[in-house]
N, C-alpha and C. Protein backbone atom coordinates (compact mmCIF):
# COMPACT_ATOMS: atom_id res chain seq x y z
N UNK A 1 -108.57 48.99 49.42
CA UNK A 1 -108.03 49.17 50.79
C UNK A 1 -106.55 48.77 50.80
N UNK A 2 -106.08 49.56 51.21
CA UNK A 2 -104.13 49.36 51.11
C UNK A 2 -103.65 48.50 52.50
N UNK A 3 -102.40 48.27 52.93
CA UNK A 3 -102.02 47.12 53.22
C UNK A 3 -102.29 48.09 55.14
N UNK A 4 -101.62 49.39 54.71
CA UNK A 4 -101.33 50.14 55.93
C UNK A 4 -102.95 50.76 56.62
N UNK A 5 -103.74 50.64 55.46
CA UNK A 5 -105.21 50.62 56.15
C UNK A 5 -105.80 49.53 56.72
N UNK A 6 -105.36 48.17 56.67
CA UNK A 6 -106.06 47.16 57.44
C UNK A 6 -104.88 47.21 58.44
N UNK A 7 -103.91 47.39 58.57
CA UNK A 7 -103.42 47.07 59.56
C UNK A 7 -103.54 48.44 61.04
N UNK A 8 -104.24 50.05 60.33
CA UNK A 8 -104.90 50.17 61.04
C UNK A 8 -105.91 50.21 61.56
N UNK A 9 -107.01 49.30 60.75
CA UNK A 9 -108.32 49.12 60.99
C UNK A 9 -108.28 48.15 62.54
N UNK A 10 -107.47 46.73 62.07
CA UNK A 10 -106.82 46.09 62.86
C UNK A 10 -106.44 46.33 64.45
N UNK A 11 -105.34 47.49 64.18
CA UNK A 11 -104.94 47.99 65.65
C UNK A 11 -106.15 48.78 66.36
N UNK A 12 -107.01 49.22 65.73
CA UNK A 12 -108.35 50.33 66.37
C UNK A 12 -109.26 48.73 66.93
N UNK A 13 -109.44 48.04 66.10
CA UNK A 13 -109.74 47.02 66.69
C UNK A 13 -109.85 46.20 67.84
N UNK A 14 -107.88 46.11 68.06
CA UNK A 14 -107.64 45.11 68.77
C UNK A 14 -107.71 46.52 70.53
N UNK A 15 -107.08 47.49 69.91
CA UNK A 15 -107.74 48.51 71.43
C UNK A 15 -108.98 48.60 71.55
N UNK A 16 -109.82 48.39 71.10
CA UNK A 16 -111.48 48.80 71.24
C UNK A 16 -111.79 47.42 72.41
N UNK A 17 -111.20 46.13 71.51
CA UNK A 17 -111.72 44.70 72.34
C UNK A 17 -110.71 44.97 73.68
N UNK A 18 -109.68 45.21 73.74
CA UNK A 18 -109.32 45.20 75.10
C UNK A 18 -109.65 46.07 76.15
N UNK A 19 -109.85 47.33 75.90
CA UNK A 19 -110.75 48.36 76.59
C UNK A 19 -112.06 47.97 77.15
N UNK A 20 -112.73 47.15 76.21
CA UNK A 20 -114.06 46.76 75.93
C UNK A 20 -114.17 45.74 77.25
N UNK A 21 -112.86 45.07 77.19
CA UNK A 21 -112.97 43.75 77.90
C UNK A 21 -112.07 43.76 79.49
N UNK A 22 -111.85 45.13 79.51
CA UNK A 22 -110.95 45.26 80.94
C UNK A 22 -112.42 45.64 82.02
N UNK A 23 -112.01 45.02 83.38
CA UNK A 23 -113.03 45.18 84.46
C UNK A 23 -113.34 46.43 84.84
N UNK A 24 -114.46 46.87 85.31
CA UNK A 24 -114.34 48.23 84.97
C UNK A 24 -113.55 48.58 86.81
């Protein structure tokens, strides 16, 4: 896994939890 694949595993991540976590 290369450096530019965790860092977009990372960003899909960190939008999934905030989406996830906004009121609906």
């Amino acid at each position: 896994m290369s450096h530019a694949d965790i860092l977009h595993f990372t960003s899909q991540a960190l939008w999934l939890v905030l989406i996830l976590s906004m009121p609906p």
